[in-house]
PDB file of N, CA and C in Angstrom:
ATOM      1  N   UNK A   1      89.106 108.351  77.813  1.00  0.00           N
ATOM      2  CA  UNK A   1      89.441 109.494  76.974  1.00  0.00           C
ATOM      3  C   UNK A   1      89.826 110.709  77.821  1.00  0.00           C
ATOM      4  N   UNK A   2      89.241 111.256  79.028  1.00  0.00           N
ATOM      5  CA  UNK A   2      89.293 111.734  79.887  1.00  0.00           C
ATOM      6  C   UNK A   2      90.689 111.901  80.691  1.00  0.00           C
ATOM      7  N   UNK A   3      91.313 110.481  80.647  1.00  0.00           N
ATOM      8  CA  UNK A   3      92.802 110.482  81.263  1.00  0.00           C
ATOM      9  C   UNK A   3      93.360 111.223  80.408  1.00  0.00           C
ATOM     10  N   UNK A   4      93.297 110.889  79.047  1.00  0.00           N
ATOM     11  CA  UNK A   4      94.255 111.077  77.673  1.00  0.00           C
ATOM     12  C   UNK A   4      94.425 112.758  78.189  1.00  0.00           C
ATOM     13  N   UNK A   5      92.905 113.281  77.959  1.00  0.00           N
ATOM     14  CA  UNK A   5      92.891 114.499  78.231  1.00  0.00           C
ATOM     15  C   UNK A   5      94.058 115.165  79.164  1.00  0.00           C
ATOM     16  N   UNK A   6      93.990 114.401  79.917  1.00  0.00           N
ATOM     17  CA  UNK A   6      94.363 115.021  81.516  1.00  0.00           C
ATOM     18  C   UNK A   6      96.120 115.097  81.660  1.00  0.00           C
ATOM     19  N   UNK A   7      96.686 113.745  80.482  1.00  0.00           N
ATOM     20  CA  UNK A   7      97.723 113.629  80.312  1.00  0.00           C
ATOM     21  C   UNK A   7      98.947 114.372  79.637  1.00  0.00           C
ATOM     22  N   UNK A   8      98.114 114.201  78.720  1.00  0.00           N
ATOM     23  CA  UNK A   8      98.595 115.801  77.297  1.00  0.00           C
ATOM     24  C   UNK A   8      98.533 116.569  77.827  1.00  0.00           C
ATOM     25  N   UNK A   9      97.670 117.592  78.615  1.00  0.00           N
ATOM     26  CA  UNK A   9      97.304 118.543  79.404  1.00  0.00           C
ATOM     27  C   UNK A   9      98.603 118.905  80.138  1.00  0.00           C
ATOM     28  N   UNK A  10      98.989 118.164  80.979  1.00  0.00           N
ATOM     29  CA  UNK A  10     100.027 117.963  82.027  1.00  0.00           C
ATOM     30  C   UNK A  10     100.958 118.091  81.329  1.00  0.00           C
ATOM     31  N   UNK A  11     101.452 117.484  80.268  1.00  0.00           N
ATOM     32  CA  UNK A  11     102.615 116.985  79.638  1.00  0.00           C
ATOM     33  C   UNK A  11     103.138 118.113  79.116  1.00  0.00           C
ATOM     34  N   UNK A  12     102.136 119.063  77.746  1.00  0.00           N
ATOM     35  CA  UNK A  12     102.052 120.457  77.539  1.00  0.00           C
ATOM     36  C   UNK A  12     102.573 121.267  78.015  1.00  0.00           C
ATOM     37  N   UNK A  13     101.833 121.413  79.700  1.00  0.00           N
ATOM     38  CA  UNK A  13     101.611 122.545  80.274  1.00  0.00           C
ATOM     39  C   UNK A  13     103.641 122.616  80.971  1.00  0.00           C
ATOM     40  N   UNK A  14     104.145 120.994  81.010  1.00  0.00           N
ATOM     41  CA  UNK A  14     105.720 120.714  81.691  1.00  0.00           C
ATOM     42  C   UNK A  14     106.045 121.558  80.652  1.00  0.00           C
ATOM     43  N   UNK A  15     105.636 121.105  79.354  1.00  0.00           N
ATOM     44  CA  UNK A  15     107.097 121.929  77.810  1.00  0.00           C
ATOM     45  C   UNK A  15     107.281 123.013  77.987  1.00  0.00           C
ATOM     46  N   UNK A  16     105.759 123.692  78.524  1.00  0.00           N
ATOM     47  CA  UNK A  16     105.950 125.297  78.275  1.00  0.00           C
ATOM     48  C   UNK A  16     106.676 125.791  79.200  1.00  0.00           C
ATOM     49  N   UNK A  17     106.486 125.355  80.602  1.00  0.00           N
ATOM     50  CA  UNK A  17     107.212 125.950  81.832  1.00  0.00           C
ATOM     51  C   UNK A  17     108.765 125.475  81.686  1.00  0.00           C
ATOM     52  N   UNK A  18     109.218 124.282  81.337  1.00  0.00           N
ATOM     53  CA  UNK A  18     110.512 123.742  80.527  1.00  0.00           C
ATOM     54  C   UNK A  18     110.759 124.721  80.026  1.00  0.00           C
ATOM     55  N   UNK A  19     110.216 125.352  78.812  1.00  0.00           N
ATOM     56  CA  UNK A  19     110.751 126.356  77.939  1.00  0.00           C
ATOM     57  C   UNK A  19     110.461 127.660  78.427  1.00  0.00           C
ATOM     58  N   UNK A  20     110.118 128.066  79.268  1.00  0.00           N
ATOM     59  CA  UNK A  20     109.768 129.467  80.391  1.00  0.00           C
ATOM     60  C   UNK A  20     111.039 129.502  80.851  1.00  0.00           C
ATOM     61  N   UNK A  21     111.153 128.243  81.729  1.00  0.00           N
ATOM     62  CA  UNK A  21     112.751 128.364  82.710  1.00  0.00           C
ATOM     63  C   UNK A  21     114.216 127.739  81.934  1.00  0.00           C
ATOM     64  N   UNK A  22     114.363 127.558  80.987  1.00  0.00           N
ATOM     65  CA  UNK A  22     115.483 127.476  80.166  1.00  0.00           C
ATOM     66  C   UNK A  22     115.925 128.338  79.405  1.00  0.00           C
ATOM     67  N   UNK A  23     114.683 129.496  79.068  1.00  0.00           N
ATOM     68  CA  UNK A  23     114.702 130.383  78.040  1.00  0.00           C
ATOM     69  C   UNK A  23     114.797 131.846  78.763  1.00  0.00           C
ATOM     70  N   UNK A  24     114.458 132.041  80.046  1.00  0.00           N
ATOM     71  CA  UNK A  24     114.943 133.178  80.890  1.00  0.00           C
ATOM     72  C   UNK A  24     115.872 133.034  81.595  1.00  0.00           C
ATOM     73  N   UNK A  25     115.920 134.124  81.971  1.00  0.00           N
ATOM     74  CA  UNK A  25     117.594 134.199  82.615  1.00  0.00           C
ATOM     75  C   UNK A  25     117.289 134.499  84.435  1.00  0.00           C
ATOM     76  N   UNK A  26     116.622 133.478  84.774  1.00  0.00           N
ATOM     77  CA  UNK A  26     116.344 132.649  86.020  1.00  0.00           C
ATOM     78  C   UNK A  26     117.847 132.205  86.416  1.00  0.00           C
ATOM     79  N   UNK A  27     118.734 132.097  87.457  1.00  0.00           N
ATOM     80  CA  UNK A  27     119.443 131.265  87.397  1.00  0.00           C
ATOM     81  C   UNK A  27     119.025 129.679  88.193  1.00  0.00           C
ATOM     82  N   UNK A  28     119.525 129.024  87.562  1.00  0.00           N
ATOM     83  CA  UNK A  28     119.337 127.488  88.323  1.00  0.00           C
ATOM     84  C   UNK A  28     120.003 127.428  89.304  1.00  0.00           C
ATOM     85  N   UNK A  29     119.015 127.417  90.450  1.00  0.00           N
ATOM     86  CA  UNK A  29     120.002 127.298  91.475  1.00  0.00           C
ATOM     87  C   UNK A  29     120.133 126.016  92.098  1.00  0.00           C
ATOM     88  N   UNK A  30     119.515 124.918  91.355  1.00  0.00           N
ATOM     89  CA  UNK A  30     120.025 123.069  91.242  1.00  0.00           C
ATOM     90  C   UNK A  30     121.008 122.861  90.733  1.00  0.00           C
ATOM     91  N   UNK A  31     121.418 123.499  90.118  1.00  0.00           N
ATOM     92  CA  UNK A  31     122.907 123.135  89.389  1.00  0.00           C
ATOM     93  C   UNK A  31     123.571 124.048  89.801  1.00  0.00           C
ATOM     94  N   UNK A  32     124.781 123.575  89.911  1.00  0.00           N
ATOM     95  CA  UNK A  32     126.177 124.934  89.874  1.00  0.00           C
ATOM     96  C   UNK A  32     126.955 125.443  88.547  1.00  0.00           C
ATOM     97  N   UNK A  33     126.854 126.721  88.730  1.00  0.00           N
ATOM     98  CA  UNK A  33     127.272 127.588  87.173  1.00  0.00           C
ATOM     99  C   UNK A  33     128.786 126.949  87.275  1.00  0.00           C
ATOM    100  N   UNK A  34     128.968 126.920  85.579  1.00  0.00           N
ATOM    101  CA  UNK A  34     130.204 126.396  84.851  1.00  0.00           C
ATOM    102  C   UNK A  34     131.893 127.482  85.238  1.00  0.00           C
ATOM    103  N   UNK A  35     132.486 127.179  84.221  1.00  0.00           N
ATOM    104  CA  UNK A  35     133.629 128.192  84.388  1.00  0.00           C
ATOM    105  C   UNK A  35     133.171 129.687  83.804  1.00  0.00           C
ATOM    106  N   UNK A  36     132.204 129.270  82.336  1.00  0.00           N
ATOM    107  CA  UNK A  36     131.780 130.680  81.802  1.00  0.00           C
ATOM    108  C   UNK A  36     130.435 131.082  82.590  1.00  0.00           C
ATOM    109  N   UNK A  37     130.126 132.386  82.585  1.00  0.00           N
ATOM    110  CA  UNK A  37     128.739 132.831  83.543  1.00  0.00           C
ATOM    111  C   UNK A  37     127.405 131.937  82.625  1.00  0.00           C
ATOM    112  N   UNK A  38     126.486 131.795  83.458  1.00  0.00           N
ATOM    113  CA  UNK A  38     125.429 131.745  82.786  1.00  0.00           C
ATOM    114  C   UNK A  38     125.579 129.697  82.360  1.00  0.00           C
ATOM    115  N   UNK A  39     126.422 129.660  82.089  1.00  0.00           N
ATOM    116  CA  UNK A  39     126.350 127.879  81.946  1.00  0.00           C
ATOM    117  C   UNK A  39     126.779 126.976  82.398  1.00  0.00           C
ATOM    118  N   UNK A  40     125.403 125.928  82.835  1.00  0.00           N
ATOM    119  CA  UNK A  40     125.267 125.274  83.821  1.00  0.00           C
ATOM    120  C   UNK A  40     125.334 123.973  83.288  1.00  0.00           C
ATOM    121  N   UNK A  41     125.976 122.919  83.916  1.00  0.00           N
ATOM    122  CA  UNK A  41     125.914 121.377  83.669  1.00  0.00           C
ATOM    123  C   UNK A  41     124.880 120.780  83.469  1.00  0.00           C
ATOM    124  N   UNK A  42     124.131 119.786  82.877  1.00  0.00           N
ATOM    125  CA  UNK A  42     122.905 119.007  83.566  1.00  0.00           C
ATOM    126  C   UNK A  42     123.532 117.839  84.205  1.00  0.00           C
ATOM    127  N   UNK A  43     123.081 117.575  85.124  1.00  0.00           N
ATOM    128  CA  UNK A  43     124.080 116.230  86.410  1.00  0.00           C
ATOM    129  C   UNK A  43     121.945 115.995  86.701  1.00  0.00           C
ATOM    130  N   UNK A  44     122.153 114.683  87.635  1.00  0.00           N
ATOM    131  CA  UNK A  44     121.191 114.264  87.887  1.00  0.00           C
ATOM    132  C   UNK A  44     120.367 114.734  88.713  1.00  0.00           C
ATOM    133  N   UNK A  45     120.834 116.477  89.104  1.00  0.00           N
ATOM    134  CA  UNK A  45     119.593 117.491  89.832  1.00  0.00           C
ATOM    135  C   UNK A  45     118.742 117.769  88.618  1.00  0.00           C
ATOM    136  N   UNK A  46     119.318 118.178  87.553  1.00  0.00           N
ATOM    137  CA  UNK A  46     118.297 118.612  86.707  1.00  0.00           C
ATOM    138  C   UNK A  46     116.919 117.439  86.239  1.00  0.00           C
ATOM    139  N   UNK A  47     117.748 115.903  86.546  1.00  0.00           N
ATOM    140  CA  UNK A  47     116.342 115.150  86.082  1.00  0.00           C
ATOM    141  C   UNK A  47     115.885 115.055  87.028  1.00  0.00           C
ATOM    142  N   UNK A  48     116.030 115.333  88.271  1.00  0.00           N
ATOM    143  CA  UNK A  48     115.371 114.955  89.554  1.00  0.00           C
ATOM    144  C   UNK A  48     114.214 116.349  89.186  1.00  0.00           C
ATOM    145  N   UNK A  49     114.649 117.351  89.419  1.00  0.00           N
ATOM    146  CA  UNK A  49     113.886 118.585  88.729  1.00  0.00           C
ATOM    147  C   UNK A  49     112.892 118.539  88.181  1.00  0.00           C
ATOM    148  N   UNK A  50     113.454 118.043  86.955  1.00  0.00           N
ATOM    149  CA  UNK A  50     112.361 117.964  85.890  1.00  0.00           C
ATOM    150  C   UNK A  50     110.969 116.817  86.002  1.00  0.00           C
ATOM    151  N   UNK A  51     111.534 115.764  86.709  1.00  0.00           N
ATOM    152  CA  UNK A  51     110.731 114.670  87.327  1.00  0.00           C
ATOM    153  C   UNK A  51     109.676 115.264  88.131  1.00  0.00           C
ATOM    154  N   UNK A  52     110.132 116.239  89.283  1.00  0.00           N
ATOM    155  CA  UNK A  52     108.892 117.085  89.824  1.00  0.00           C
ATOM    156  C   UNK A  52     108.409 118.037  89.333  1.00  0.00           C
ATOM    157  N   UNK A  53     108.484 118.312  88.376  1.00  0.00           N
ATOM    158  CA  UNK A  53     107.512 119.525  87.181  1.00  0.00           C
ATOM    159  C   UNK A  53     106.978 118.973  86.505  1.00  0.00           C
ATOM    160  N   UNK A  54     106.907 117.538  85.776  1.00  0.00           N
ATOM    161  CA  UNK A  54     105.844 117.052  85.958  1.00  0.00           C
ATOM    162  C   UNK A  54     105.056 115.938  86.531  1.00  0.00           C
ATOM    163  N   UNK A  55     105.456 115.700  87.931  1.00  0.00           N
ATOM    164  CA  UNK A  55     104.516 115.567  88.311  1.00  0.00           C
ATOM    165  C   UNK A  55     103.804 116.807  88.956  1.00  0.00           C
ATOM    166  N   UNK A  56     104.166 117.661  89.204  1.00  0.00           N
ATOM    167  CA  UNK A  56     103.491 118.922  90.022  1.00  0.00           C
ATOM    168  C   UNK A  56     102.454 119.304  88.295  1.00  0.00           C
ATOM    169  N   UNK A  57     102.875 119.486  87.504  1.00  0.00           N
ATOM    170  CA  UNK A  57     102.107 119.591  86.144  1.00  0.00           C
ATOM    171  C   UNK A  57     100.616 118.708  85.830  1.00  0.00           C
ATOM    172  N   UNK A  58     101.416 117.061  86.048  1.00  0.00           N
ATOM    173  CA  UNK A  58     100.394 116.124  86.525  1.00  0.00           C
ATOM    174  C   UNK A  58      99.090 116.562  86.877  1.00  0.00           C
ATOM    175  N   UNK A  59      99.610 116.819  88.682  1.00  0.00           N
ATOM    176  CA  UNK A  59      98.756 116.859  89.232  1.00  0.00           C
ATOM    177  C   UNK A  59      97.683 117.648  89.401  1.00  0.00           C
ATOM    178  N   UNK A  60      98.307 119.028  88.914  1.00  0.00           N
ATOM    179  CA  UNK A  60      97.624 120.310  88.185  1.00  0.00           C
ATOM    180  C   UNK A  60      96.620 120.001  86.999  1.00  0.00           C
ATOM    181  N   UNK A  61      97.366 119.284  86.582  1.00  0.00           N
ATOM    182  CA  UNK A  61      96.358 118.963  85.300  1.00  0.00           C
ATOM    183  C   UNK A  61      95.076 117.892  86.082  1.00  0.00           C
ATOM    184  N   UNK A  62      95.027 116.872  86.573  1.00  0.00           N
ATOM    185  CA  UNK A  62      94.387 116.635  86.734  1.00  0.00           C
ATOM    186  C   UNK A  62      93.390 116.794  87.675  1.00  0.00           C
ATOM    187  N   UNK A  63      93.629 117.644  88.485  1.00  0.00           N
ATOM    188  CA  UNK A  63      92.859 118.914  89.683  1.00  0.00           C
ATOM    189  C   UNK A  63      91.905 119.651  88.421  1.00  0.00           C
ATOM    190  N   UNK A  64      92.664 120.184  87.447  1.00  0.00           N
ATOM    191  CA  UNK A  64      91.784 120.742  86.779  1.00  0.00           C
ATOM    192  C   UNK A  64      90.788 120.541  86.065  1.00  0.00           C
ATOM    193  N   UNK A  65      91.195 119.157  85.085  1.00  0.00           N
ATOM    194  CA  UNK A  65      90.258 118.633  84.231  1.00  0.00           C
ATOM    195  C   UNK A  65      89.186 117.705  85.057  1.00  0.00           C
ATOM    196  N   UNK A  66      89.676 117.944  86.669  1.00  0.00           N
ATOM    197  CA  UNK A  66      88.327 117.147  87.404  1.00  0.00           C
ATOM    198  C   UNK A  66      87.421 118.161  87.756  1.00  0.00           C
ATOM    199  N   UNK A  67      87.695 119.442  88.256  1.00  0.00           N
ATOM    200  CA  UNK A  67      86.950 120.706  88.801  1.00  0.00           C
ATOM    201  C   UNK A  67      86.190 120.914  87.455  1.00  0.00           C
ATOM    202  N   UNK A  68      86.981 120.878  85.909  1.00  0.00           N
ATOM    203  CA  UNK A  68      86.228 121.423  84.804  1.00  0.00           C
ATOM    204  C   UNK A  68      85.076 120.708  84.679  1.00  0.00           C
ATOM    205  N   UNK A  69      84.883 119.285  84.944  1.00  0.00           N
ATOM    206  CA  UNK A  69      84.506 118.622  84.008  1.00  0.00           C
ATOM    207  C   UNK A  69      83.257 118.147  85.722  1.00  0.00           C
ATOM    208  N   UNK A  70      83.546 118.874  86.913  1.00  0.00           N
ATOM    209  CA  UNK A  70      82.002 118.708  87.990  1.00  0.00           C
ATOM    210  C   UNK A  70      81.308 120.319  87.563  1.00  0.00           C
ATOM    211  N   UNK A  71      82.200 121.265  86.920  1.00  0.00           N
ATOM    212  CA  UNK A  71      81.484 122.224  86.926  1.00  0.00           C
ATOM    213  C   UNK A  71      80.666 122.371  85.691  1.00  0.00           C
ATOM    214  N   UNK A  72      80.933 121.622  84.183  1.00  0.00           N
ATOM    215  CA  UNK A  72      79.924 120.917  83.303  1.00  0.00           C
ATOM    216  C   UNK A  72      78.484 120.024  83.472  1.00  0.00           C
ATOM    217  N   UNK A  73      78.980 119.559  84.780  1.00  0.00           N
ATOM    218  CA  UNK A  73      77.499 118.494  84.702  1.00  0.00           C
ATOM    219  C   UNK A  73      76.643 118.652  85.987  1.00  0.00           C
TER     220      UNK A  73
END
């Protein structure tokens, strides 16, 4: 149950930062801007990208729900 936890957790925590950096005006600097300003292609940097946010999310998550859950017992 504990994984489950740890999984959702991770998974969550990718959407929000997903929707942090899609929704500000960050530019991507994995992709190269289009002909108009501001829009960018998705090509296979962006899944490479996104592949390491979550695992970096992952691993966050589960750093955490292990520290939470020695500092419970």
């Amino acid at each position: 149950m504990r994984t489950l936890v740890q999984v959702v957790a991770g998974l969550a925590l990718c959407a929000i930062l997903t929707g942090v950096l899609l929704y500000s005006n960050l530019p991507i600097f994995w992709e190269h801007e289009g002909p108009q300003p501001h829009v960018y292609s998705i090509t296979w940097h962006s899944w490479l990208m996104l592949a390491a946010l979550v695992a970096l999310t992952q691993v966050a998550s589960f750093t955490l729900v292990k520290k939470l859950s020695r500092t419970r017992d």
